[in-house]
C-alpha atoms as a PDB file:
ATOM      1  CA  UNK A   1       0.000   0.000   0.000  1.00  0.00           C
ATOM      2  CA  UNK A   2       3.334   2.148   0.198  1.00  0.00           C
ATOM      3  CA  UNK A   3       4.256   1.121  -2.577  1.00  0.00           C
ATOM      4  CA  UNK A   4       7.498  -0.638  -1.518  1.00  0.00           C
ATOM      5  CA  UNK A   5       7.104  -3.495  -3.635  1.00  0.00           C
ATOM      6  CA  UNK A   6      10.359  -3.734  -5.711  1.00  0.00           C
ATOM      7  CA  UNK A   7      10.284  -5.697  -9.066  1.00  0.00           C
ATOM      8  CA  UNK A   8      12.730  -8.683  -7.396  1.00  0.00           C
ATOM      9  CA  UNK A   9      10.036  -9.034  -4.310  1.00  0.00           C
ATOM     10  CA  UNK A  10       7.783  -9.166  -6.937  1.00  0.00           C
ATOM     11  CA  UNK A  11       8.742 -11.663  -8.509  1.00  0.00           C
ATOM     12  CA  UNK A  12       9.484 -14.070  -5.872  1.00  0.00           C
ATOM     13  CA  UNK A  13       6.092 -12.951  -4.166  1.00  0.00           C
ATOM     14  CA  UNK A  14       3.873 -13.569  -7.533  1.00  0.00           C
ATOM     15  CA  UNK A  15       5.846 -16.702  -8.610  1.00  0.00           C
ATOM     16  CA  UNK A  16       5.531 -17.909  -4.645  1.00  0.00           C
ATOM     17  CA  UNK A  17       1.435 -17.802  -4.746  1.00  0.00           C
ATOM     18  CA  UNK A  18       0.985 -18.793  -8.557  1.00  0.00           C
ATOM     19  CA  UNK A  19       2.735 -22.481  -7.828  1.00  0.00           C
ATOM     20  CA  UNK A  20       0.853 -22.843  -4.616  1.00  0.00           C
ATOM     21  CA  UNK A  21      -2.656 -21.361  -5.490  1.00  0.00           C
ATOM     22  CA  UNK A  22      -4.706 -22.526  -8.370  1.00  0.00           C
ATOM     23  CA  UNK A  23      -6.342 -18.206  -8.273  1.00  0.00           C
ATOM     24  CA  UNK A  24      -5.605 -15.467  -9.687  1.00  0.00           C
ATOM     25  CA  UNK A  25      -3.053 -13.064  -8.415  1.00  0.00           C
ATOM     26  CA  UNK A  26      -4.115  -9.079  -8.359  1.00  0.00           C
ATOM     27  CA  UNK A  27      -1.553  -6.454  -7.827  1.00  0.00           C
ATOM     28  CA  UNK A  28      -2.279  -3.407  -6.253  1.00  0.00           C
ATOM     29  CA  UNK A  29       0.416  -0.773  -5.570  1.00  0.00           C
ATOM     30  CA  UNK A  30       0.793   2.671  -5.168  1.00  0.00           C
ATOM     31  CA  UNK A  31       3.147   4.910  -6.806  1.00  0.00           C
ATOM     32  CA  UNK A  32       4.984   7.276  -3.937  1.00  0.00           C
ATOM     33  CA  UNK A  33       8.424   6.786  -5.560  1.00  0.00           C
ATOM     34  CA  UNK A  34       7.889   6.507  -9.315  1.00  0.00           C
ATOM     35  CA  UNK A  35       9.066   3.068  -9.476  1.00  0.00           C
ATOM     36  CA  UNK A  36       6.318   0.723  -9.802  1.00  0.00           C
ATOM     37  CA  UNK A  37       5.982   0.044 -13.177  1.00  0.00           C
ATOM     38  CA  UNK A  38       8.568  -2.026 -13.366  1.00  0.00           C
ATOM     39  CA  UNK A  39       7.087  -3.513 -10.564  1.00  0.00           C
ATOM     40  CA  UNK A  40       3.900  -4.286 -12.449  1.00  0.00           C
ATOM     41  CA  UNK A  41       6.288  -5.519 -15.492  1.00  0.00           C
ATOM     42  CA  UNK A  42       8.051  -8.267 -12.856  1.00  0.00           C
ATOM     43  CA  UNK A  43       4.702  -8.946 -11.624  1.00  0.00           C
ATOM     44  CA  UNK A  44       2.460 -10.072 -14.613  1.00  0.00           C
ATOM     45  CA  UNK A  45       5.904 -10.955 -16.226  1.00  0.00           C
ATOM     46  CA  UNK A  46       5.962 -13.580 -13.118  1.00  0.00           C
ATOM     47  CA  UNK A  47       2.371 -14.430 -13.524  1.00  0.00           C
ATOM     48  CA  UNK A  48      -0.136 -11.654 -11.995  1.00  0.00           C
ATOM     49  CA  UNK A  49      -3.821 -11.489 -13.614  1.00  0.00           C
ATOM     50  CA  UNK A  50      -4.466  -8.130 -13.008  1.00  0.00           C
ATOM     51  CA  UNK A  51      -2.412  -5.252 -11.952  1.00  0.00           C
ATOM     52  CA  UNK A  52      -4.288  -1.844 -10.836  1.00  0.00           C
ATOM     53  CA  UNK A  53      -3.649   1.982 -12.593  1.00  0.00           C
ATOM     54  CA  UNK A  54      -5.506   5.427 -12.975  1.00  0.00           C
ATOM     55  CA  UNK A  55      -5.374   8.056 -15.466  1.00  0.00           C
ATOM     56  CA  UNK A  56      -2.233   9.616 -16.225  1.00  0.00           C
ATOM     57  CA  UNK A  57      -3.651  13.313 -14.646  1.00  0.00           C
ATOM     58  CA  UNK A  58      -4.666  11.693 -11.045  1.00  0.00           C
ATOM     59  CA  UNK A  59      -1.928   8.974 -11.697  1.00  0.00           C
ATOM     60  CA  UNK A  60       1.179   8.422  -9.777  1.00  0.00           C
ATOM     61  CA  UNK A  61       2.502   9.930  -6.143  1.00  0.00           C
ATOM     62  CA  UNK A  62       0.225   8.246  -3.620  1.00  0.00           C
ATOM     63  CA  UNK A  63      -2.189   7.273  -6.701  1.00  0.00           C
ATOM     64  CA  UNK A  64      -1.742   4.070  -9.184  1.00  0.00           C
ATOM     65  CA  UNK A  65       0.834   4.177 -12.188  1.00  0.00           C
ATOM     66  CA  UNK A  66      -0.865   5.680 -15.514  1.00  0.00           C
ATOM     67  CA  UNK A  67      -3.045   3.226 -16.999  1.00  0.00           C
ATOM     68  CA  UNK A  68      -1.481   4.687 -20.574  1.00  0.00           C
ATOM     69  CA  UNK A  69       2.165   3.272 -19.283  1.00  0.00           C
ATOM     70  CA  UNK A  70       0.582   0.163 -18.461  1.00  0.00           C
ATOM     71  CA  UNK A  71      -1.319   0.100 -21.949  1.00  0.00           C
ATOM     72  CA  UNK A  72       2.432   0.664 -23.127  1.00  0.00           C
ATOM     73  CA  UNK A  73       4.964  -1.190 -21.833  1.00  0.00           C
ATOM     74  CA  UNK A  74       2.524  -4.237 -22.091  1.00  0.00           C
ATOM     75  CA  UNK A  75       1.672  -3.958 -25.997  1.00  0.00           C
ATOM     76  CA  UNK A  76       3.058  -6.225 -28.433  1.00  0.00           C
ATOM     77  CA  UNK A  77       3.717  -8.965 -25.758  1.00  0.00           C
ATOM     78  CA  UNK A  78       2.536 -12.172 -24.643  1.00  0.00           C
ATOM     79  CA  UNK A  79       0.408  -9.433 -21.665  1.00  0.00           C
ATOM     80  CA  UNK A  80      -0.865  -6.777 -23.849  1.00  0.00           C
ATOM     81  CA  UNK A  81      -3.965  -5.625 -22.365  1.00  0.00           C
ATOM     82  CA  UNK A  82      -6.209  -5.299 -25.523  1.00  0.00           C
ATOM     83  CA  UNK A  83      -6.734  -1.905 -24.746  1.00  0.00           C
ATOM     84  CA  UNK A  84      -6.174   1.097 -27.365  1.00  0.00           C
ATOM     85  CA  UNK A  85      -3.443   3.199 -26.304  1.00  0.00           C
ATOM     86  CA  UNK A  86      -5.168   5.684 -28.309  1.00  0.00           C
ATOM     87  CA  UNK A  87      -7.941   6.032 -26.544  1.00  0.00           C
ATOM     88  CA  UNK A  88      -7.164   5.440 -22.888  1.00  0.00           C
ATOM     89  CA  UNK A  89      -4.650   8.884 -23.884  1.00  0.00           C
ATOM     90  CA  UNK A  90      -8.028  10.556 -25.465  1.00  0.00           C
ATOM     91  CA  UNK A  91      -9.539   9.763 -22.165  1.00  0.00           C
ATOM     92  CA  UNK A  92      -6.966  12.119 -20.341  1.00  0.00           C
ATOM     93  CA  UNK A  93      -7.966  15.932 -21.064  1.00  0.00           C
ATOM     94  CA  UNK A  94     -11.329  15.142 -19.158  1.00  0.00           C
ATOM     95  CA  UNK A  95      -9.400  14.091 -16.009  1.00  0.00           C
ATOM     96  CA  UNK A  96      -6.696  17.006 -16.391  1.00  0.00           C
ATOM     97  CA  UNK A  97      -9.956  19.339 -16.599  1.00  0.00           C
ATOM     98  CA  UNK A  98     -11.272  17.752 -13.176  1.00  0.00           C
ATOM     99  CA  UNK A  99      -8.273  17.335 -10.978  1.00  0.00           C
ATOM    100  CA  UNK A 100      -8.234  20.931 -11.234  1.00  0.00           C
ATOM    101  CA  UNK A 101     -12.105  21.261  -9.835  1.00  0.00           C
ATOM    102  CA  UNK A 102     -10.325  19.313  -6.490  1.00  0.00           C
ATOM    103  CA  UNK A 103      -7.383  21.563  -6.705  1.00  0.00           C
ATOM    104  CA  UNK A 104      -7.996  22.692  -3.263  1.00  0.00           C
ATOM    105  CA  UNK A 105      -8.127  19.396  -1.403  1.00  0.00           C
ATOM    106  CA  UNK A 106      -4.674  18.054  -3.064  1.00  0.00           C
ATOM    107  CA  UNK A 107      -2.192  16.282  -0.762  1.00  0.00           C
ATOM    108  CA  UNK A 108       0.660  18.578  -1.518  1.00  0.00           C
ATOM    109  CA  UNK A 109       2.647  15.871  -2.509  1.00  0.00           C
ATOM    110  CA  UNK A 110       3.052  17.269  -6.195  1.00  0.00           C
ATOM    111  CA  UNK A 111       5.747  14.529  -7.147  1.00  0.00           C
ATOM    112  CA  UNK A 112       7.286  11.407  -6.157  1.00  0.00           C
ATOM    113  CA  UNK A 113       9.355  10.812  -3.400  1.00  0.00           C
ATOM    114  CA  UNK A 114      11.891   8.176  -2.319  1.00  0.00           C
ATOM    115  CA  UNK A 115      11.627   9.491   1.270  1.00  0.00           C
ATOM    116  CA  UNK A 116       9.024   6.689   1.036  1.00  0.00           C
ATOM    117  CA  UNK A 117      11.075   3.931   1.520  1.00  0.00           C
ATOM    118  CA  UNK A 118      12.446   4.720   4.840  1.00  0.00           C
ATOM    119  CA  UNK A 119       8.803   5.697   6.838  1.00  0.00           C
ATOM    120  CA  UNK A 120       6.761   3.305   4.857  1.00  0.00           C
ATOM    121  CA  UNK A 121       3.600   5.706   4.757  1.00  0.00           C
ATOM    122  CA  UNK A 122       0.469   3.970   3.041  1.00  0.00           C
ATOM    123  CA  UNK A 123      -0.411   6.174  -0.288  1.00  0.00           C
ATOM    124  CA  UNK A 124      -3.748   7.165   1.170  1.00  0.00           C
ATOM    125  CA  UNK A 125      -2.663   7.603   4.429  1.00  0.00           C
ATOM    126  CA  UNK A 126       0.677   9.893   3.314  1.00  0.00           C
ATOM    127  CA  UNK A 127      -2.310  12.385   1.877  1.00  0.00           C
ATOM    128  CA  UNK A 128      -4.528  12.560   5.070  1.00  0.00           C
ATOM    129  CA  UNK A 129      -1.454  13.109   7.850  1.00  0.00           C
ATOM    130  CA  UNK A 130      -0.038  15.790   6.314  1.00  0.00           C
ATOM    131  CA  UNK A 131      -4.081  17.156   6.019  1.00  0.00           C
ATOM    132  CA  UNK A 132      -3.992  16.603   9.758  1.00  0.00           C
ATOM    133  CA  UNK A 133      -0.507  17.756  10.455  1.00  0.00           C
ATOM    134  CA  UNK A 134      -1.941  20.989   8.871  1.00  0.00           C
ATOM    135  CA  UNK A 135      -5.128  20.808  11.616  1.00  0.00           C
ATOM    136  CA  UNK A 136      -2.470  20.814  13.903  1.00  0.00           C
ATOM    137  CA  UNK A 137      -0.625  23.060  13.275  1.00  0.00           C
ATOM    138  CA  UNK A 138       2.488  20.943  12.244  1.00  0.00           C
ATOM    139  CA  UNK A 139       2.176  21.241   8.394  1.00  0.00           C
ATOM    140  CA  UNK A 140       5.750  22.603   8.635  1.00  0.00           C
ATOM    141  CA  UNK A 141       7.301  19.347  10.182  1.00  0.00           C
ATOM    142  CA  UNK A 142       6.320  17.159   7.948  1.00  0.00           C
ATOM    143  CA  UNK A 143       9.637  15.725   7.423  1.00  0.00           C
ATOM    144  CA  UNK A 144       9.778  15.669  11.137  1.00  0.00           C
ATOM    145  CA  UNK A 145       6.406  13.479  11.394  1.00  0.00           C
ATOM    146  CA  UNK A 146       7.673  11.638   8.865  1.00  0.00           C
ATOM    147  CA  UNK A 147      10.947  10.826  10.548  1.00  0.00           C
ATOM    148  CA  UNK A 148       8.792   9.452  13.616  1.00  0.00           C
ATOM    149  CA  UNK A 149       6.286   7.757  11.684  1.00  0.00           C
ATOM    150  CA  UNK A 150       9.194   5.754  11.035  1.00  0.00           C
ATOM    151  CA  UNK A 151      10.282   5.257  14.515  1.00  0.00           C
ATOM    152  CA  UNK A 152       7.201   4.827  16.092  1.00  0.00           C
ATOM    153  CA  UNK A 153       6.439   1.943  13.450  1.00  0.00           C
ATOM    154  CA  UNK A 154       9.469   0.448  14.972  1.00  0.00           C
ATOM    155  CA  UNK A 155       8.625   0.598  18.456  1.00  0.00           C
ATOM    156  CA  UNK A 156       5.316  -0.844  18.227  1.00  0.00           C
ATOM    157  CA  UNK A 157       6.668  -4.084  16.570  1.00  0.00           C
ATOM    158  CA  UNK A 158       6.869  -3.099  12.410  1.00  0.00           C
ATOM    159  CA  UNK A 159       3.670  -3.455  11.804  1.00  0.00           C
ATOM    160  CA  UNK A 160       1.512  -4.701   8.850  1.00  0.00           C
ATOM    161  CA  UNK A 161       0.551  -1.194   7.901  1.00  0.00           C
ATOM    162  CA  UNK A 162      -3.376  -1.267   7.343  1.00  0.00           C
ATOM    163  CA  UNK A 163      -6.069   1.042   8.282  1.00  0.00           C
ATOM    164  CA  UNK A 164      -6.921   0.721  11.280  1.00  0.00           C
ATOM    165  CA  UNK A 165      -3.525  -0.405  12.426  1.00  0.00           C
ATOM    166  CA  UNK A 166      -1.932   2.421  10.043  1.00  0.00           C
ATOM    167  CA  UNK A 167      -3.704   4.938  12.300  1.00  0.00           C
ATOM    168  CA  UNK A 168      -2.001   3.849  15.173  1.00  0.00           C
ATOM    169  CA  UNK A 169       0.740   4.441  13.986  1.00  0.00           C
ATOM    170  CA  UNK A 170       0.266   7.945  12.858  1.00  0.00           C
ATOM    171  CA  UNK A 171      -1.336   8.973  15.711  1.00  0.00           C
ATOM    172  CA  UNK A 172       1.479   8.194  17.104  1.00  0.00           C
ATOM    173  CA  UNK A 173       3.683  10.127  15.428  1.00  0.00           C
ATOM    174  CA  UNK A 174       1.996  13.045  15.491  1.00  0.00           C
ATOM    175  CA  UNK A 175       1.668  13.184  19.397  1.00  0.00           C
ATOM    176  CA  UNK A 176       5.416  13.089  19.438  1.00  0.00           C
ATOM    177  CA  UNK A 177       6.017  15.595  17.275  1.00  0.00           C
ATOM    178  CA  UNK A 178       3.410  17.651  19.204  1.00  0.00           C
ATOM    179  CA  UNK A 179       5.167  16.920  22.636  1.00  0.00           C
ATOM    180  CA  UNK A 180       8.697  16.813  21.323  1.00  0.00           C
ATOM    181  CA  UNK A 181       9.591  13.401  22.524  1.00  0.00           C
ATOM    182  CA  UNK A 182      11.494  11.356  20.822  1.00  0.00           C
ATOM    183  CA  UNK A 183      10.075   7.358  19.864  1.00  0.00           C
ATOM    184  CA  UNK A 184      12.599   5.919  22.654  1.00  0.00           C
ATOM    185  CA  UNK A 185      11.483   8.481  25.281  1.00  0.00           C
ATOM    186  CA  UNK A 186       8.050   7.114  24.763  1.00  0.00           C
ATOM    187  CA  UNK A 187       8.961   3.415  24.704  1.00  0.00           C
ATOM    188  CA  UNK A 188      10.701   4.328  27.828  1.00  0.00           C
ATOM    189  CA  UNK A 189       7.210   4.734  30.119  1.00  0.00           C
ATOM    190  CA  UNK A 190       4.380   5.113  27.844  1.00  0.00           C
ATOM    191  CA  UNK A 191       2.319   5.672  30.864  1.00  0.00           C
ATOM    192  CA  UNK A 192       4.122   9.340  31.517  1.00  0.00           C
ATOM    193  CA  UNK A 193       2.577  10.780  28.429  1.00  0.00           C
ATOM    194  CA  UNK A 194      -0.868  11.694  27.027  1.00  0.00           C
ATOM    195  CA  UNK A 195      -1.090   8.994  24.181  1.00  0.00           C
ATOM    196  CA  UNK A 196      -4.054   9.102  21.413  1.00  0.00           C
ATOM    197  CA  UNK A 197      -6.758   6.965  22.315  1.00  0.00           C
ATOM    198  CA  UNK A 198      -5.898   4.570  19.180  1.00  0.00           C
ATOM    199  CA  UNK A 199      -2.711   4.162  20.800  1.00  0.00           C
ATOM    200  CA  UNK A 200      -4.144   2.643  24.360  1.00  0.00           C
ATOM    201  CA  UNK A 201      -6.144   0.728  21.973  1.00  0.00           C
ATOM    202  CA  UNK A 202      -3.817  -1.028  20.588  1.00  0.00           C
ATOM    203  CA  UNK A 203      -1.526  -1.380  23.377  1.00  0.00           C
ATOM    204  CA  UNK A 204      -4.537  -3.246  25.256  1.00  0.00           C
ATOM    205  CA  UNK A 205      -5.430  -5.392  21.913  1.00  0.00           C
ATOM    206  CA  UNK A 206      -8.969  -3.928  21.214  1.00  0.00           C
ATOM    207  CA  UNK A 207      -8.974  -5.360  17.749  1.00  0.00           C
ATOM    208  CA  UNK A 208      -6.598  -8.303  16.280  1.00  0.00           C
ATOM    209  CA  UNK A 209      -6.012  -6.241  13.607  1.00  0.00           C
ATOM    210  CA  UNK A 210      -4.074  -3.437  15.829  1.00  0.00           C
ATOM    211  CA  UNK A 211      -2.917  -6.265  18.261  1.00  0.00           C
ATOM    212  CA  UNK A 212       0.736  -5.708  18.877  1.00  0.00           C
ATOM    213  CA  UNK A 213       2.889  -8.523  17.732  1.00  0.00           C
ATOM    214  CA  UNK A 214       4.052 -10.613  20.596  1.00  0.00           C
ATOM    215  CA  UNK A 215       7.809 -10.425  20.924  1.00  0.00           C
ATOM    216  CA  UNK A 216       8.416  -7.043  18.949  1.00  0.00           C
ATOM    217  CA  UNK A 217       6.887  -4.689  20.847  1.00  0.00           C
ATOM    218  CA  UNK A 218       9.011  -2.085  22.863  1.00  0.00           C
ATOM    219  CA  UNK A 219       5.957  -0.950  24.748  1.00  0.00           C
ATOM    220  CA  UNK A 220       5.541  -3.905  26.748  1.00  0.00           C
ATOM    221  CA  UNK A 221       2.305  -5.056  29.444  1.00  0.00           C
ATOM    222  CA  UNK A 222       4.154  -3.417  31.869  1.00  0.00           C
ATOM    223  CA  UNK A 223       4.075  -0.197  30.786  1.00  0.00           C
ATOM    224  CA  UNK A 224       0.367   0.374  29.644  1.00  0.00           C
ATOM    225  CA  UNK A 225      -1.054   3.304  31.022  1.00  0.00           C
ATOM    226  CA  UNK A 226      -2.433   3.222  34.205  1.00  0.00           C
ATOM    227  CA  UNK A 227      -6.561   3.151  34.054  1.00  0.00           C
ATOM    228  CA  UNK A 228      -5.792   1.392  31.229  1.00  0.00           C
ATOM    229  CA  UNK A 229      -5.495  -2.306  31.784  1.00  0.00           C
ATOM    230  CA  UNK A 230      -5.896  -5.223  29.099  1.00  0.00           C
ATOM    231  CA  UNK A 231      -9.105  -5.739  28.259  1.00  0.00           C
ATOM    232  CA  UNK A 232     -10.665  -8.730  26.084  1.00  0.00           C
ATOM    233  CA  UNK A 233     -10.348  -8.634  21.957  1.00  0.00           C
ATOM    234  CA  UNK A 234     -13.458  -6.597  20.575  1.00  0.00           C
ATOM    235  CA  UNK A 235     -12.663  -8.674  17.047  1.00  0.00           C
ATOM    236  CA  UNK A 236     -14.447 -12.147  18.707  1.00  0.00           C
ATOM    237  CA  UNK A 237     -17.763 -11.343  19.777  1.00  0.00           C
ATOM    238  CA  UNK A 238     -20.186 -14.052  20.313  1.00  0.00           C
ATOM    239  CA  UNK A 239     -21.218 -16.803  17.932  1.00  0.00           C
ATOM    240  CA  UNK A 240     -24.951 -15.906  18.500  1.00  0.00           C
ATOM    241  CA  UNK A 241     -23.842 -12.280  16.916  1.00  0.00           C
ATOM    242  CA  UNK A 242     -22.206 -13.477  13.661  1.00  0.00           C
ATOM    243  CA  UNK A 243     -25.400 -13.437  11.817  1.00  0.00           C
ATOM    244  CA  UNK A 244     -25.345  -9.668  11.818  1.00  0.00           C
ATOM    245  CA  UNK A 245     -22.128  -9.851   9.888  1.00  0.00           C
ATOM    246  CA  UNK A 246     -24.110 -11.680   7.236  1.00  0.00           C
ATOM    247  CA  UNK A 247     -26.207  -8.936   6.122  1.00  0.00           C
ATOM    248  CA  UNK A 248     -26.748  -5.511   4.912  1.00  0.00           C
ATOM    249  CA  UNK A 249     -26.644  -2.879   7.100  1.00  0.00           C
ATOM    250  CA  UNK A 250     -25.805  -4.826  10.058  1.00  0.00           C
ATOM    251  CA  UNK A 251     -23.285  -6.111   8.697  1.00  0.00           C
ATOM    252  CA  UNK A 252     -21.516  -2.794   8.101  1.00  0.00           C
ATOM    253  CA  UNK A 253     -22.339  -1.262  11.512  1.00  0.00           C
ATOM    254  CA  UNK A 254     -20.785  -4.216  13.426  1.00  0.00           C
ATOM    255  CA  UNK A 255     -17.774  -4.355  11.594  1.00  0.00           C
ATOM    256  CA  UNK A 256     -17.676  -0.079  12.232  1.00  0.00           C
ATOM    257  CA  UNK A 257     -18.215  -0.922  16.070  1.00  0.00           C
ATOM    258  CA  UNK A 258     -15.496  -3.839  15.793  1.00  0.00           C
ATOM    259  CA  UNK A 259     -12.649  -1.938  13.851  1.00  0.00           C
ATOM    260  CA  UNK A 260     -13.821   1.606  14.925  1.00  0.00           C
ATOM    261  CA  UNK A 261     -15.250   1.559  18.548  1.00  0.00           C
ATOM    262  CA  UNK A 262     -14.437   5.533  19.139  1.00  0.00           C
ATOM    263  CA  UNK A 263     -15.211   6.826  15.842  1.00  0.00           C
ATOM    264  CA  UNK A 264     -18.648   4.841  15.784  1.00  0.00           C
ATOM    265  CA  UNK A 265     -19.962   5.517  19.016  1.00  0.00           C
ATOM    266  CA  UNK A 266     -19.403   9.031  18.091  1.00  0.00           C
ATOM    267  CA  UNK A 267     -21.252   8.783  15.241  1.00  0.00           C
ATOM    268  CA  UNK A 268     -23.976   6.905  16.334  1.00  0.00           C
ATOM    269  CA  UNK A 269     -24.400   9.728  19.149  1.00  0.00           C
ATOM    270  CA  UNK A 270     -25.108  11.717  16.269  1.00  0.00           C
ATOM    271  CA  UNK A 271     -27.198   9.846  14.088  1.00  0.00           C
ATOM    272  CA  UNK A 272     -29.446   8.399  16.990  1.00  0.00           C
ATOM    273  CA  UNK A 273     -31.367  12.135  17.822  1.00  0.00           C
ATOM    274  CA  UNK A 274     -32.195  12.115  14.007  1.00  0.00           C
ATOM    275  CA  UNK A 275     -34.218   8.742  14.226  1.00  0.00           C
ATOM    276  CA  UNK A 276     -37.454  10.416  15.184  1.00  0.00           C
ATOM    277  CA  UNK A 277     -37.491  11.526  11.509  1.00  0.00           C
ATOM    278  CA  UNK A 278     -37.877   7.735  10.151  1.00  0.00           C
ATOM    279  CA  UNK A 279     -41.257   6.156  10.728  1.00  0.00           C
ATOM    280  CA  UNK A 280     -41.544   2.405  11.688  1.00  0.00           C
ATOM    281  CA  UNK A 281     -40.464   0.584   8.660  1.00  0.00           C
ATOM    282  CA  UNK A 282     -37.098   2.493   8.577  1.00  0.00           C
ATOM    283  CA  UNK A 283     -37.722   4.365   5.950  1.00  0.00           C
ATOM    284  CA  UNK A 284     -37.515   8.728   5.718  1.00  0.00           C
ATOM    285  CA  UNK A 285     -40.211  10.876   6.929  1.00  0.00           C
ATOM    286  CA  UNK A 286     -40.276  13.942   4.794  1.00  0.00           C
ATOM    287  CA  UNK A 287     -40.219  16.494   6.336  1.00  0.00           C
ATOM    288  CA  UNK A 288     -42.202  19.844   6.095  1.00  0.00           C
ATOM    289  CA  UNK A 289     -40.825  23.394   5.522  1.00  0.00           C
ATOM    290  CA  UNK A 290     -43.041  25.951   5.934  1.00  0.00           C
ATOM    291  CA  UNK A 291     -41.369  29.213   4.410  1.00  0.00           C
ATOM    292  CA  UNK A 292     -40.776  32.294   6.871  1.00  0.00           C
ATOM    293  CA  UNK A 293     -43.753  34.730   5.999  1.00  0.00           C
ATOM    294  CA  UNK A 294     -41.726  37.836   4.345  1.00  0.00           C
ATOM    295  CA  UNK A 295     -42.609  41.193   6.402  1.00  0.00           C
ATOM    296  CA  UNK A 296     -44.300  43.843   4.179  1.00  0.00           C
ATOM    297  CA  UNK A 297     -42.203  46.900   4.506  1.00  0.00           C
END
C-alpha cells in the first residue's frame, strides 16, 4: 500500500502464490516513488492477472501508475492488455480538466518521493497526515512526522501497515512531534505521556487487527497506562452475533463498532437524535418546511 514493492520481491512474491494457489493473483500498488511500473512488469511478467492503474492526470505519487504506461509497456507482448493506447490517452484531457475542480483538497505531494522507503507511509494515508498535520498546526514538520512515523512503526513491533492499524501508527507520530519526545522516550514509560486513544487501543489489543505482535513490541504489558489495563479482543464477539455480519446494514455497523469503537460511538451519538425523523419501517419521513412569511415593509 506504500508502494514498496520492488520488481525482485515481486517476482518471488507472484511466482511464490501462482505455484501454490490454483487463483488469480491481483496487484495493487501505489506509486509514492515513481518506481512501480517495473514492478507491475516483474509482476504479470511472473504471472499476476491483473495489476491496478488510474489516469495519467490523477496517476502516480500516492495514486496508481498511468493506466497509458501500463497500456504501453505491455503492448506487443505475450500481456498486452487489448486496450487502445489511443484512446485510454483521449480519455486524459477530461481528467486534467477535473483534478483541477479538487485543486484545493490536493495532498501537496506534487511529485514522487523516495523518502518513502524509509517511513513506509500507506499512499492514502501519506495524503490525510499531512491534512492533519496541517489541523495541527504541524504542516511545517512534515519531514519531522515523517521521521517518527518511522520510529514509532518500529517501536510498536513493524507493523503490517493497514487502516486501522496504520492509524495507530500515525497517531502516534503526530503526538510526538506535538510533545517533542522522541520514539525511545516514549517506549521508555508510555504511561508518563498523554497517548491518542488509538494508541491505548492497541496497546490493550482492542482489535486483532491493531494487536501488537508478541515479541516485537518495545511498549511492553508493563508499561500500559495506568486506568488502562488489558481488556478482552473486541474482534471475537459471540457466535450468537455473527449473523449480523451476514447482512446488509448490520453487517456494516458491526464491523464499524469492531474496527472503529471511538469513531462509531461518536457517530452513532449523532445519528441516533435524528431517528425520530424515520417512521416504523425504517424508511424517511419527509419532512415539512413551511417558508418564513416575508414582512411587508
Amino acid at each position: 500500500m506504500a508502494g514498496l514493492l520492488r520488481p525482485r520481491a515481486a517476482t518471488v512474491l507472484v511466482g511464490a502464490l501462482r505455484s501454490r494457489f490454483d487463483l488469480p493473483v491481483h496487484v495493487h500498488t501505489h506509486d509514492t516513488a515513481g518506481g512501480q511500473l517495473a514492478t507491475y512488469v516483474a509482476a504479470w511478467q511472473a504471472g499476476a492477472s491483473a495489476v491496478d492503474g488510474a489516469a495519467a492526470p490523477l496517476a502516480g505519487t500516492t495514486s496508481q501508475p498511468t493506466l497509458s504506461s501500463i497500456v504501453a509497456a505491455a503492448a506487443h507482448t505475450p500481456y498486452d492488455t487489448g486496450l487502445s493506447l489511443a484512446a485510454v490517452c483521449d480519455l486524459e484531457p477530461y481528467w486534467e480538466a477535473l483534478r483541477k475542480v479538487y485543486a484545493p483538497f490536493e495532498s501537496g505531494i506534487p511529485a514522487p518521493t523516495g523518502r518513502v522507503y524509509h517511513h513506509e507511509i500507506p499512499g492514502g494515508q501519506l495524503s490525510n497526515l499531512r491534512q492533519q498535520a496541517i489541523a495541527l498546526g504541524l504542516g511545517d514538520r512534515f519531514e519531522e512526522i515523517e521521521t517518527n512515523y518511522a520510529a514509532a512503526d518500529r517501536v510498536l513491533g513493524r507493523l503490517v501497515k493497514v487502516t486501522p492499524s496504520s492509524k495507530v501508527v500515525g497517531d502516534l507520530a503526530l503526538a510526538l512531534v506535538g510533545a517533542g519526545l522522541s520514539a525511545d522516550e516514549f517506549a521508555s514509560d508510555p504511561a508518563r505521556f498523554d497517548i491518542p486513544d488509538s494508541v491505548i487501543g492497541f496497546l490493550r489489543g482492542v482489535n486483532s487487527v491493531t494487536r501488537p505482535p508478541v515479541g516485537r513490541n518495545r511498549c511492553a504489558p508493563r508499561h500500559w497506562p495506568d486506568g488502562h489495563p488489558p481488556s478482552r479482543s473486541r474482534s471475537s464477539p459471540p457466535k450468537t452475533k455473527w449473523p449480523w455480519l451476514r447482512q446488509g446494514w448490520k453487517r456494516q455497523a458491526t464491523l464499524n463498532r469492531l474496527l472503529f469503537p471511538g469513531p462509531t460511538k461518536e457517530f452513532e451519538a449523532h445519528r441516533d437524535p435524528l431517528r425520530r425523523h424515520v417512521d416504523a419501517v425504517g424508511q424517511p419521513v419527509l419532512l415539512r418546511i413551511t417558508p418564513r412569511r416575508r414582512t411587508p415593509y
